[in-house]
Protein backbone atom coordinates (compact mmCIF):
# COMPACT_ATOMS: atom_id res chain seq x y z
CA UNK A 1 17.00 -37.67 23.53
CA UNK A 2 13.38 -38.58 22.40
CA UNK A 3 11.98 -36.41 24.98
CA UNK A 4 14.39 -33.64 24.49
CA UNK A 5 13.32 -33.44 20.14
CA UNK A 6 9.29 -33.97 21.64
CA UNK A 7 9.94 -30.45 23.62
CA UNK A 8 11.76 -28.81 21.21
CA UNK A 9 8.68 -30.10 18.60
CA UNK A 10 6.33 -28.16 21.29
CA UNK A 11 8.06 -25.33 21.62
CA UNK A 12 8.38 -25.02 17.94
CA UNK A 13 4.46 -25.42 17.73
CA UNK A 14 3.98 -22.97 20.33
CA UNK A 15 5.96 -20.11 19.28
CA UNK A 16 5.02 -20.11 15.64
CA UNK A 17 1.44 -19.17 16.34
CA UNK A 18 2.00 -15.89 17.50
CA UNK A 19 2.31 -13.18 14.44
CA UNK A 20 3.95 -9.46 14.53
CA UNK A 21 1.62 -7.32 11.86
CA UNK A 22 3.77 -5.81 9.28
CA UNK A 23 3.42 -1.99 9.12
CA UNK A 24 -0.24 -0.71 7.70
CA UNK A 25 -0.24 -0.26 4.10
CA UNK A 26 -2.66 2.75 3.82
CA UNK A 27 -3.24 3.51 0.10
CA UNK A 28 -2.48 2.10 -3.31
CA UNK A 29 -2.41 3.03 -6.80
CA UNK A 30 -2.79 0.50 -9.04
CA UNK A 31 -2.27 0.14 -12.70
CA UNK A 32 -3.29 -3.09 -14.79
CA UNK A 33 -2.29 -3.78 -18.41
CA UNK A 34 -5.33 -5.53 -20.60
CA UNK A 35 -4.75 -8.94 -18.84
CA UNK A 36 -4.98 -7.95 -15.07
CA UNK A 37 -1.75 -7.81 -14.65
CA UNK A 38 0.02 -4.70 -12.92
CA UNK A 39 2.48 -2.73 -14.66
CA UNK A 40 2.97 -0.06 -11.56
CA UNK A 41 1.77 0.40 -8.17
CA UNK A 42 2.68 3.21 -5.55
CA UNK A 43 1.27 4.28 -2.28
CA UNK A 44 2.55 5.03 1.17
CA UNK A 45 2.37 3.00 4.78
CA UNK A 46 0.31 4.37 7.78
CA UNK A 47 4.01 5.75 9.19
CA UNK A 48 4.89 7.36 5.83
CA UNK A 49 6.74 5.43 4.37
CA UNK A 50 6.76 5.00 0.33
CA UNK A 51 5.59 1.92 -1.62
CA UNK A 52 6.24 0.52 -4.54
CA UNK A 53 7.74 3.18 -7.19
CA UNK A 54 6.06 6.31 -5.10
CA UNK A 55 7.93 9.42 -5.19
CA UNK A 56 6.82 12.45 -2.32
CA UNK A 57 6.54 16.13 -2.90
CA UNK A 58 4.77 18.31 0.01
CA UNK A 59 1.92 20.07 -0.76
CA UNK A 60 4.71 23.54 -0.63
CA UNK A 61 6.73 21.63 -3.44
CA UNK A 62 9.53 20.83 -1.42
CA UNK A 63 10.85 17.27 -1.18
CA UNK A 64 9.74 15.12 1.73
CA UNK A 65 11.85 11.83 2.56
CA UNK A 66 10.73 8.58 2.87
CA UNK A 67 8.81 8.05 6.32
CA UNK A 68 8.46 11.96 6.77
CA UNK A 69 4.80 12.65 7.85
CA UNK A 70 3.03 15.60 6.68
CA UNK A 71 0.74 17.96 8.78
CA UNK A 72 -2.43 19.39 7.41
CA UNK A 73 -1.23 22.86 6.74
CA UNK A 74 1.52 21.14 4.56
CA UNK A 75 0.36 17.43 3.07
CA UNK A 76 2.52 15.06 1.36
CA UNK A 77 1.76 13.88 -2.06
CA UNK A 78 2.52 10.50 -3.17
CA UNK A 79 3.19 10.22 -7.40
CA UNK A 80 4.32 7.83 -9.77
CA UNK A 81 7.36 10.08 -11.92
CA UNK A 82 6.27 7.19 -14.84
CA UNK A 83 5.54 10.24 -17.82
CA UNK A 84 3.18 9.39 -20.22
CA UNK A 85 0.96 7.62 -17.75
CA UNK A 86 -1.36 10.50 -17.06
CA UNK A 87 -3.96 12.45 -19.59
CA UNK A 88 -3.31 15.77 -19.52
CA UNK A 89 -7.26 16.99 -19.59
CA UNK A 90 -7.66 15.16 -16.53
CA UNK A 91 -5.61 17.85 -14.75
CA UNK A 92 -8.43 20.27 -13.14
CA UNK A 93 -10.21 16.43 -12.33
CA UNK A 94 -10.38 16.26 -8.28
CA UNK A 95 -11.67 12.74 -6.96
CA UNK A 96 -12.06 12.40 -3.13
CA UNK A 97 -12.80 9.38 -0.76
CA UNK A 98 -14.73 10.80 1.81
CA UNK A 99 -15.00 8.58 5.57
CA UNK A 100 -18.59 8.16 7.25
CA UNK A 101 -17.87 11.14 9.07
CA UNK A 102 -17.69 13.14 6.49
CA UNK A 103 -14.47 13.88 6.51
CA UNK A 104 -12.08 13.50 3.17
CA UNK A 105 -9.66 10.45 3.60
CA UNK A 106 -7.60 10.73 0.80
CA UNK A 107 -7.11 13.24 -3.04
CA UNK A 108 -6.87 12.10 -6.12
CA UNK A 109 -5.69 13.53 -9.07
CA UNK A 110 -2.40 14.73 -10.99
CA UNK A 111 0.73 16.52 -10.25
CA UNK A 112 2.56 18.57 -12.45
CA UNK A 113 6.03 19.00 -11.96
CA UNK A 114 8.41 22.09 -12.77
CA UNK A 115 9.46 20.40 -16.33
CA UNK A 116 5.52 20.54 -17.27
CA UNK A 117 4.96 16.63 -16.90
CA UNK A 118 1.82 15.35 -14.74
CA UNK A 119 2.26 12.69 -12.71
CA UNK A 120 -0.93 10.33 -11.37
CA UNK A 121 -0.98 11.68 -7.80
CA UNK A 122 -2.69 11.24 -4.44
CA UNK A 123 -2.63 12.94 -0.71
CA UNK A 124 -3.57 11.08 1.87
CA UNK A 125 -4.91 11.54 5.76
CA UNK A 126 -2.03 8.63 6.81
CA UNK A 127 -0.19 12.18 7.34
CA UNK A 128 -3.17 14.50 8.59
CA UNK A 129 -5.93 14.46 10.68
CA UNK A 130 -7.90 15.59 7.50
CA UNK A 131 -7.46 16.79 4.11
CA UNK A 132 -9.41 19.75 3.08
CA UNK A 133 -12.28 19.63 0.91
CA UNK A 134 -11.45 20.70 -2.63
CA UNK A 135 -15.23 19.99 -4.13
CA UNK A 136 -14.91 17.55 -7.15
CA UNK A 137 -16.43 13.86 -7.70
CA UNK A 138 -16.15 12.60 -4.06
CA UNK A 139 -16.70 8.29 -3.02
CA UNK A 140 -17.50 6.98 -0.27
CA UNK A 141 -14.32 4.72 0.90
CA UNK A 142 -15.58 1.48 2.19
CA UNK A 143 -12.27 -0.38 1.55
CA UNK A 144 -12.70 -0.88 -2.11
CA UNK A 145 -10.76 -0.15 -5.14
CA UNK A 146 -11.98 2.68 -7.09
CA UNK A 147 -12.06 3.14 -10.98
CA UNK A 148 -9.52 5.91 -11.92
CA UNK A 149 -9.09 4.63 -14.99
CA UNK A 150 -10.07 8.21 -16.39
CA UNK A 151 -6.66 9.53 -14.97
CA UNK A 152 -4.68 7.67 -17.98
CA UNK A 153 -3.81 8.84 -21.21
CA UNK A 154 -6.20 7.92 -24.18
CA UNK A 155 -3.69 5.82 -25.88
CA UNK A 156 -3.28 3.58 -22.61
CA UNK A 157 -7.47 3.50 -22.17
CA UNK A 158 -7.98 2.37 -25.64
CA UNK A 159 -5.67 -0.89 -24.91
CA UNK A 160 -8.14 -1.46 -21.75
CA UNK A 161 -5.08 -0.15 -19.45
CA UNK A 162 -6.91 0.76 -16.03
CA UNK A 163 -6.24 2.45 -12.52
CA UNK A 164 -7.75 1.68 -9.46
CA UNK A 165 -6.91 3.58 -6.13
CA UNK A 166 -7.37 1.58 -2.57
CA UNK A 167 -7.64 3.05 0.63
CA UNK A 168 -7.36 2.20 4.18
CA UNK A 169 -5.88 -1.41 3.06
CA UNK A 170 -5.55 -3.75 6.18
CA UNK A 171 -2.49 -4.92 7.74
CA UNK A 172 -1.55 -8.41 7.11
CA UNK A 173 0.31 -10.86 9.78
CA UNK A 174 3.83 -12.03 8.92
CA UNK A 175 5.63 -14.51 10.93
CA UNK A 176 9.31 -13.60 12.10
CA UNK A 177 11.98 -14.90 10.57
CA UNK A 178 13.13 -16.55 14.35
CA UNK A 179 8.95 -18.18 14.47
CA UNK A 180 9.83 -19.89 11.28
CA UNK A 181 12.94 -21.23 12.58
CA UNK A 182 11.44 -22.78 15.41
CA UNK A 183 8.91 -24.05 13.55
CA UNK A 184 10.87 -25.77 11.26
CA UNK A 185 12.90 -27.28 14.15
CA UNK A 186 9.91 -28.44 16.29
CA UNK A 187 8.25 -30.23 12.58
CA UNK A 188 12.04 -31.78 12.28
CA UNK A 189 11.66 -33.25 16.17
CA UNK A 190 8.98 -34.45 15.52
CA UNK A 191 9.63 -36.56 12.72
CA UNK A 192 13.42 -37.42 14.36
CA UNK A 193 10.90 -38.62 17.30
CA UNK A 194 9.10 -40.45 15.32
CA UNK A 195 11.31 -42.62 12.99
CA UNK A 196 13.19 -43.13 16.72
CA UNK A 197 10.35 -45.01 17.62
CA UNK A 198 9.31 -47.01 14.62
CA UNK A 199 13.82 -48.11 14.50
């Protein structure tokens, strides 16, 4: 029995180290209230599909449905449909992260939707090859959040409400529900195993 818990403490050991990576998370829009802490975020995976509270339009206006990838004749845009959010100067502002190849990763900037509302918005090259250049303030993306803070209404600036945009974030390792199982077994042999001996 004491050898059959130390092998099934091994094999618990063994298969918990390897990791499946969770699907890409390719951009996020963040926004903080005064103390850090986020009130919304929306973005979109490297396959296309939606995070957080993002909504999808294509660059035509028609709907696109979650996991639906764009091409670059007809982009998707990613928005937050959160009214109120977004300063309606800002509208004509374009922000672009440009890669080291010169080519533009990802739009900033704000939708407007048939009822007149604009939206905080991005389009991003998780869908295309590349976006086109639209001129405007253009960043370099190195991984980094960027300060859109100037996307917000006034109201939500003056009570130090900000925005940051990330690109390109990395892929993080979660362990499958079946690793954690073994694991847990393995951990309980062990300690079976043990208090067998010290009896």
């Amino acid at each position: 029995m004491t050898r059959l818990l130390a092998l099934l403490a091994l094999l618990g050991v063994l298969v918990a180290a390897p990791a499946h990576a969770a699907p890409a998370l390719s951009d996020v829009y963040t926004i903080y209230d005064r103390t850090g802490a986020i009130l919304y975020q929306f973005g979109v995976y490297e396959d296309g599909r939606l995070f957080g509270s993002a909504s999808c339009t294509t660059q035509n206006g028609n709907a696109c449905s979650d996991g639906e990838l764009g091409d670059v004749n007809n982009f998707n845009i990613y928005y937050l449909a959160v009214p109120g959010l977004t300063d309606p100067t800002a509208a004509s502002i374009v922000t672009q992260l440009q890669e080291q190849d010169g080519t533009i990763s990802d739009i900033l900037g704000t939708i407007t939707t048939a009822s007149g509302i604009p939206y905080l918005a991005f389009a991003s090259d998780s869908d295309t090859t590349a976006l086109p250049n639209l001129g405007g303030q253009t960043f370099q993306e190195d991984g980094q959040p960027v300060d859109v803070s100037f996307y917000l209404a006034p109201g939500l600036r003056e009570n130090l409400v900000t925005a940051t945009f990330q690109s390109d974030l990395e892929a993080t390792t979660v362990p499958e529900p079946g690793t954690i199982a073994l694991l847990g077994l393995g951990l309980l042999g062990l300690g079976f195993g043990r208090r067998q001996r010290t009896c």
